[in-house]
N, C-alpha and C. Protein backbone atom coordinates (compact mmCIF):
# COMPACT_ATOMS: atom_id res chain seq x y z
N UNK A 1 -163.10 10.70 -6.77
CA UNK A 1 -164.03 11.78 -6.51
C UNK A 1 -163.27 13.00 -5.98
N UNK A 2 -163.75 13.99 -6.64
CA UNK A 2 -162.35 15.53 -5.90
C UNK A 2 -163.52 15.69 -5.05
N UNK A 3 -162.83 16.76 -4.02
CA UNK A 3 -162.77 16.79 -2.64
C UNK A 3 -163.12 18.35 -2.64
N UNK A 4 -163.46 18.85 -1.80
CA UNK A 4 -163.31 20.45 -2.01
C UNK A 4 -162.68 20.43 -0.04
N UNK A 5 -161.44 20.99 0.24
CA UNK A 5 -160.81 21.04 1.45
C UNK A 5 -161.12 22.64 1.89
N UNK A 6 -161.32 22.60 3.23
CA UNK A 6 -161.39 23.91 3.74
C UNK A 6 -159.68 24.03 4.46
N UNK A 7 -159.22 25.14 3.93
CA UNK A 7 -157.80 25.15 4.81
C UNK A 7 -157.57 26.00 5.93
N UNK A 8 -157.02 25.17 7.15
CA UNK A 8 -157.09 25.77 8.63
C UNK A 8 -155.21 25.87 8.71
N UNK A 9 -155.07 27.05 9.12
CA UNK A 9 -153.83 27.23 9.81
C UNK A 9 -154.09 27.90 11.16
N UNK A 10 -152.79 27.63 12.34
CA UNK A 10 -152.75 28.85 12.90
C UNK A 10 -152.70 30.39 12.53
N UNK A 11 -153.09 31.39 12.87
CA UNK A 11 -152.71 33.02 12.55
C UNK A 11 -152.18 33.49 13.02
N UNK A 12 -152.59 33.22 14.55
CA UNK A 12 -152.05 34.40 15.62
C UNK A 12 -150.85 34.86 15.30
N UNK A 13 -150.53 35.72 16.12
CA UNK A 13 -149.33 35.62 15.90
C UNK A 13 -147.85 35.25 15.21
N UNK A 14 -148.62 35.03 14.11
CA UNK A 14 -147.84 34.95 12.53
C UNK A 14 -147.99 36.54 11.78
N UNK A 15 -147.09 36.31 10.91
CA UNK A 15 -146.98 37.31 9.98
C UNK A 15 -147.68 37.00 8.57
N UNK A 16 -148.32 37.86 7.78
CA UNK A 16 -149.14 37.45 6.59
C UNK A 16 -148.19 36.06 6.23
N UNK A 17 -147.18 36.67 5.73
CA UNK A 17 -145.96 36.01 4.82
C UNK A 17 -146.12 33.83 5.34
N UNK A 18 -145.71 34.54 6.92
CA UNK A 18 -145.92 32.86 7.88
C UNK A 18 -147.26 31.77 6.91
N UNK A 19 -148.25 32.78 7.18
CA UNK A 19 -149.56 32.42 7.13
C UNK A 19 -149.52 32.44 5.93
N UNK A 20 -149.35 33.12 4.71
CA UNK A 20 -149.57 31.98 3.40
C UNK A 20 -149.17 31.14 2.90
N UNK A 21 -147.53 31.30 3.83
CA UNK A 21 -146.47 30.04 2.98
C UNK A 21 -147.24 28.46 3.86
N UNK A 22 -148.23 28.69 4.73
CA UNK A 22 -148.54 27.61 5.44
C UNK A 22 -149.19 27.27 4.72
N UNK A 23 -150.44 28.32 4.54
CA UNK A 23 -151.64 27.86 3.34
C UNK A 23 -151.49 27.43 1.81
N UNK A 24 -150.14 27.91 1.71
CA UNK A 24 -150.10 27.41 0.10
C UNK A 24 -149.42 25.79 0.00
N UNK A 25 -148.87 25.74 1.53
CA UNK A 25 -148.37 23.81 1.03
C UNK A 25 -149.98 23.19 0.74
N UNK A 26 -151.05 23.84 2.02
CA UNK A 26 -152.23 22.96 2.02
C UNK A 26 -152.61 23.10 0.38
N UNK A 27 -153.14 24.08 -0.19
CA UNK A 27 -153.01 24.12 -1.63
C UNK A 27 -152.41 23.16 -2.72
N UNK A 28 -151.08 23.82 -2.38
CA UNK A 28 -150.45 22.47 -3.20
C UNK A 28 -150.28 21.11 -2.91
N UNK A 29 -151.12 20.68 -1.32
CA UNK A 29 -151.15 19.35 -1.59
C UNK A 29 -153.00 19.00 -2.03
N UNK A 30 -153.19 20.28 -2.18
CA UNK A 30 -155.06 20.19 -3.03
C UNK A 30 -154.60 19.46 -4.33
N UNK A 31 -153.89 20.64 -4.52
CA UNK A 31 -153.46 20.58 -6.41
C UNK A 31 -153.09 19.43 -6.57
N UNK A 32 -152.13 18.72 -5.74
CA UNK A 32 -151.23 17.03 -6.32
C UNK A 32 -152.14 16.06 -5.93
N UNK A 33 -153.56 16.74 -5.33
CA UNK A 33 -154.51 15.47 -5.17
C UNK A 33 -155.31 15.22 -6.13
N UNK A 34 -155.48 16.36 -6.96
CA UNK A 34 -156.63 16.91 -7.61
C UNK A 34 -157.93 17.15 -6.76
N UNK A 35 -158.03 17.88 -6.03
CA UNK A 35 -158.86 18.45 -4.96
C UNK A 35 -159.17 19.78 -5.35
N UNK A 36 -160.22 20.32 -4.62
CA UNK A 36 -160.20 21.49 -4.27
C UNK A 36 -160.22 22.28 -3.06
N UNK A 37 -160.13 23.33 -3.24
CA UNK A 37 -160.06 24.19 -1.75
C UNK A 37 -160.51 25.40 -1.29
N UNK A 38 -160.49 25.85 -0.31
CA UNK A 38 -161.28 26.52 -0.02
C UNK A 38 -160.51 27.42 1.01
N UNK A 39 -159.50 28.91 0.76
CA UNK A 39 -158.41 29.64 1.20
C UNK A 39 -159.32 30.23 1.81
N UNK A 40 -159.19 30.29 3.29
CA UNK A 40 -159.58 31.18 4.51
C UNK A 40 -159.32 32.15 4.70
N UNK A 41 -158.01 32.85 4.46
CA UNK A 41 -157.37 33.80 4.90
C UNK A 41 -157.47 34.87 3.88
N UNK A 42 -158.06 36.41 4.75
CA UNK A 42 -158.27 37.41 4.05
C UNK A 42 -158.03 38.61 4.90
N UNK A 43 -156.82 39.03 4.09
CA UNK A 43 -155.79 39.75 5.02
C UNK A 43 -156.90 41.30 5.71
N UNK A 44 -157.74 41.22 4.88
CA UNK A 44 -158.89 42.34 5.01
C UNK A 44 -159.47 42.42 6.59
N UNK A 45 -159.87 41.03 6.98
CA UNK A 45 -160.43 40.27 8.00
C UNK A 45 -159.53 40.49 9.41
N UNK A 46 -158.24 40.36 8.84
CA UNK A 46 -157.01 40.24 10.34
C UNK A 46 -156.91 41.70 10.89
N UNK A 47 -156.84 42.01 12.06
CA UNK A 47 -156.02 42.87 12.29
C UNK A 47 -154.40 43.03 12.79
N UNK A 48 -153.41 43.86 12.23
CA UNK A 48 -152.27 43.18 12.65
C UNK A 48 -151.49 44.26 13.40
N UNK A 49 -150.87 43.60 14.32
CA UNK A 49 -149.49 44.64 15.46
C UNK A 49 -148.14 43.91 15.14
N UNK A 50 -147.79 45.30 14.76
CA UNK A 50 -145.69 44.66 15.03
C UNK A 50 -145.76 43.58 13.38
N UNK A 51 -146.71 44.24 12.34
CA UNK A 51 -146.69 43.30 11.43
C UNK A 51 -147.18 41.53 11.54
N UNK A 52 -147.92 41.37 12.74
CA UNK A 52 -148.24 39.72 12.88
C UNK A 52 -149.83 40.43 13.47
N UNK A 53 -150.44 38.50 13.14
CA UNK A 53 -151.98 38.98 13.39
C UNK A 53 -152.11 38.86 14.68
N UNK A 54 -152.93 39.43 15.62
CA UNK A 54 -153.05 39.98 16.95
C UNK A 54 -154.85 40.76 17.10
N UNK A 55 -155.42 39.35 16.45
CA UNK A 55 -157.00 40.25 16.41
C UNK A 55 -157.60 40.21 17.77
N UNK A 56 -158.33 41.61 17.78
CA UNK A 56 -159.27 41.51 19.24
C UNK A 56 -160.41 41.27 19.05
N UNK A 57 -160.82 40.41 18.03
CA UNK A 57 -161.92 40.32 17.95
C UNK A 57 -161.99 38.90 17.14
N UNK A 58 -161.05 37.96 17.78
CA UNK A 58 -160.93 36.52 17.53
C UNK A 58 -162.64 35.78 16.81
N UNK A 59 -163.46 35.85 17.38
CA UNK A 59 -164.31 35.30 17.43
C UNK A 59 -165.09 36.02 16.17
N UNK A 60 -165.57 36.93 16.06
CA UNK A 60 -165.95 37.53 15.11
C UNK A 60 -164.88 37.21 13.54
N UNK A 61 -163.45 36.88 13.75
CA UNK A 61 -162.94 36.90 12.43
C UNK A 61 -163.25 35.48 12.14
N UNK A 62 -162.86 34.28 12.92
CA UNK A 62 -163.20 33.06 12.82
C UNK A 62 -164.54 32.96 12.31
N UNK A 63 -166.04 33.60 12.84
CA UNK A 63 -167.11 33.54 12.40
C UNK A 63 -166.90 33.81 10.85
N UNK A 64 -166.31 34.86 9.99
CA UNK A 64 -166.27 34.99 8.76
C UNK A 64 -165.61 33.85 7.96
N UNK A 65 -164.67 33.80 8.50
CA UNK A 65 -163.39 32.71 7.99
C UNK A 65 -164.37 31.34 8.09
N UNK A 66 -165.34 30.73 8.56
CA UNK A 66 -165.74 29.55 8.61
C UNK A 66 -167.21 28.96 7.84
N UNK A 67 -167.48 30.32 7.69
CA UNK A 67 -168.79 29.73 7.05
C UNK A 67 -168.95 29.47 5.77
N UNK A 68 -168.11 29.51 4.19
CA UNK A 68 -167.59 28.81 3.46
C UNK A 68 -167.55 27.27 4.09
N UNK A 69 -167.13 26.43 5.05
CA UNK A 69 -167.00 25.39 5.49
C UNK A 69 -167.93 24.48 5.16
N UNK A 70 -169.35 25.14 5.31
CA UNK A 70 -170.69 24.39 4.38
C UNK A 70 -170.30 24.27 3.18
N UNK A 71 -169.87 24.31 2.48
CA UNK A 71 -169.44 23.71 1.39
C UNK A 71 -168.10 22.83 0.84
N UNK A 72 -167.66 22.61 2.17
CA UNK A 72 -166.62 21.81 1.47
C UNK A 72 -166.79 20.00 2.56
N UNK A 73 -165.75 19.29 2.24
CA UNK A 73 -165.91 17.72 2.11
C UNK A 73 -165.04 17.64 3.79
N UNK A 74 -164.26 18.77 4.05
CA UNK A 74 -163.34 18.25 4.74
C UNK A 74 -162.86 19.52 5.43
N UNK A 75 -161.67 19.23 6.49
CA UNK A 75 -161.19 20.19 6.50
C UNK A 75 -159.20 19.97 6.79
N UNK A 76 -158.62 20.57 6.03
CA UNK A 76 -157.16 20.15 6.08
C UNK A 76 -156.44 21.10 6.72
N UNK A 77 -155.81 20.63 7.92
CA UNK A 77 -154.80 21.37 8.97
C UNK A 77 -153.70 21.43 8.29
N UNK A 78 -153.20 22.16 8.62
CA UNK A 78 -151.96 22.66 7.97
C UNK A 78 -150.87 23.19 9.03
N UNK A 79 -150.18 22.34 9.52
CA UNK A 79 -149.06 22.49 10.90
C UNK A 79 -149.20 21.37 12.03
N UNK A 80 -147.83 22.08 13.15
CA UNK A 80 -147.84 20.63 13.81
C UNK A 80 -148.86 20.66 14.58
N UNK A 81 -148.85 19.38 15.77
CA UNK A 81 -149.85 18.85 16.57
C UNK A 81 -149.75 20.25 17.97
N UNK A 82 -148.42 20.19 18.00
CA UNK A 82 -148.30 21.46 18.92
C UNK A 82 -149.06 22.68 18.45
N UNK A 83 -149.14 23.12 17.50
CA UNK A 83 -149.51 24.27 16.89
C UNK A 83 -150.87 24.34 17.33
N UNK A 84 -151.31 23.44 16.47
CA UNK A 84 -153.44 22.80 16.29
C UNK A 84 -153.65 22.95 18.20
N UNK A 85 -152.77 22.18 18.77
CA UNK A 85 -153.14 22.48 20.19
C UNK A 85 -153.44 23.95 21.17
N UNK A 86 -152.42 24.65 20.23
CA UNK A 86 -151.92 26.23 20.99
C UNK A 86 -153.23 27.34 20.49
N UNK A 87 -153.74 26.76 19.02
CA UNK A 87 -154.55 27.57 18.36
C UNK A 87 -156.29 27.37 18.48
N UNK A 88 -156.74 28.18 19.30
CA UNK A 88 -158.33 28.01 19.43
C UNK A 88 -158.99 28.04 18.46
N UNK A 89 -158.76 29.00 17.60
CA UNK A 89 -159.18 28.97 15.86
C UNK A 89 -159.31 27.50 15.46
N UNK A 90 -158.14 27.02 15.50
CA UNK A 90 -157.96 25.77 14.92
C UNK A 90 -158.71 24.40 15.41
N UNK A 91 -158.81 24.97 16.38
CA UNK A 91 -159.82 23.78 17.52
C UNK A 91 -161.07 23.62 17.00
N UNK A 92 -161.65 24.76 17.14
CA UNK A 92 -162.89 25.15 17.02
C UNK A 92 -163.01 24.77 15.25
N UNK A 93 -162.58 24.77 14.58
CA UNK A 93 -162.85 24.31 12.72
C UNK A 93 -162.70 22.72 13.08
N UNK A 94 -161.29 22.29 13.84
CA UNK A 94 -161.43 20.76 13.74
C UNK A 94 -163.09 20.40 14.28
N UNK A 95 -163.54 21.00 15.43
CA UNK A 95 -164.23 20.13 16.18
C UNK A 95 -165.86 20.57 15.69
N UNK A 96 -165.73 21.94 14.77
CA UNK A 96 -166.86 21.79 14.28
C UNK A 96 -167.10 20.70 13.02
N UNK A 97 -165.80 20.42 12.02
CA UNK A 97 -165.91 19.34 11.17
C UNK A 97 -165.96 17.81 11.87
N UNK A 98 -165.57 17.70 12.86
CA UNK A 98 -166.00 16.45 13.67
C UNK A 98 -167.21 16.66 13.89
N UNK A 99 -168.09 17.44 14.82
CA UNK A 99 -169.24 17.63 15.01
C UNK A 99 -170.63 17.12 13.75
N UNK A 100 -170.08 17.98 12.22
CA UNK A 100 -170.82 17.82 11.43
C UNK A 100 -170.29 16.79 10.22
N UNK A 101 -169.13 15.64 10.65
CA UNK A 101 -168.65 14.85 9.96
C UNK A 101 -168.35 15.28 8.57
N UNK A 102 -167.47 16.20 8.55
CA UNK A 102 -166.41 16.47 7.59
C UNK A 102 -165.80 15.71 8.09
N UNK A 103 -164.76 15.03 7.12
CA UNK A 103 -163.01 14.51 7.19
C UNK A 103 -161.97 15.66 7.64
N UNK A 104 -161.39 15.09 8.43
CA UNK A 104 -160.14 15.95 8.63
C UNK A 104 -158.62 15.77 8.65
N UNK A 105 -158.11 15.86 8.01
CA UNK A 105 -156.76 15.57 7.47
C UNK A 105 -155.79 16.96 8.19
N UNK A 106 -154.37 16.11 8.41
CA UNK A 106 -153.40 17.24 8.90
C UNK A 106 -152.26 17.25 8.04
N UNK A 107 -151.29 18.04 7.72
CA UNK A 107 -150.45 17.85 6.82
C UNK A 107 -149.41 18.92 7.85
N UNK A 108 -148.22 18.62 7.67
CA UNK A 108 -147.06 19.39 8.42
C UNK A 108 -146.04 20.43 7.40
């Protein structure tokens, strides 16, 4: 059965570049599953300083970035355990797919 994955990275404080090469492993481990997915990141959405994202308005971008999430099976982390820990973004997607029993998968 394919899957449709929502993909979570850290942002903060990454640079676009950081932040897609993260999102595109989750991708390509969509693709070698035969899955699908569901790319969060829309550089439109971020605001960025010094070239890395640095939004003041965390909560409001996450609100956009998540509500696609109703439609998918799961949600796939993408980085380490340290990372997922450091990143509130990231918290908040795991624990709303726990909440509403999506699967959640991590990949490094």
């Amino acid at each position: 059965m394919i899957k449709r994955w929502y993909l979570s990275t850290p942002m903060n404080g990454k640079t676009e570049k950081e932040i897609q090469a993260a999102l595109q492993r989750g991708v390509n481990w969509c693709i070698n599953n035969n899955d699908e997915f569901y790319y969060p990141y829309n550089p439109n959405n971020a605001e960025f300083i010094n070239g890395k994202v640095a939004d003041p308005s965390p909560i409001k971008m996450l609100s956009k970035a998540i509500a696609p999430m109703d439609l998918c099976d799961g949600v796939l982390y993408v980085g380490s355990y340290e990372e997922l820990r450091k990143s509130r973004g990231c918290q908040v997607e795991i624990n709303i797919a726990d909440l509403y029993g999506l699967e959640v998968l991590t990949i490094d």
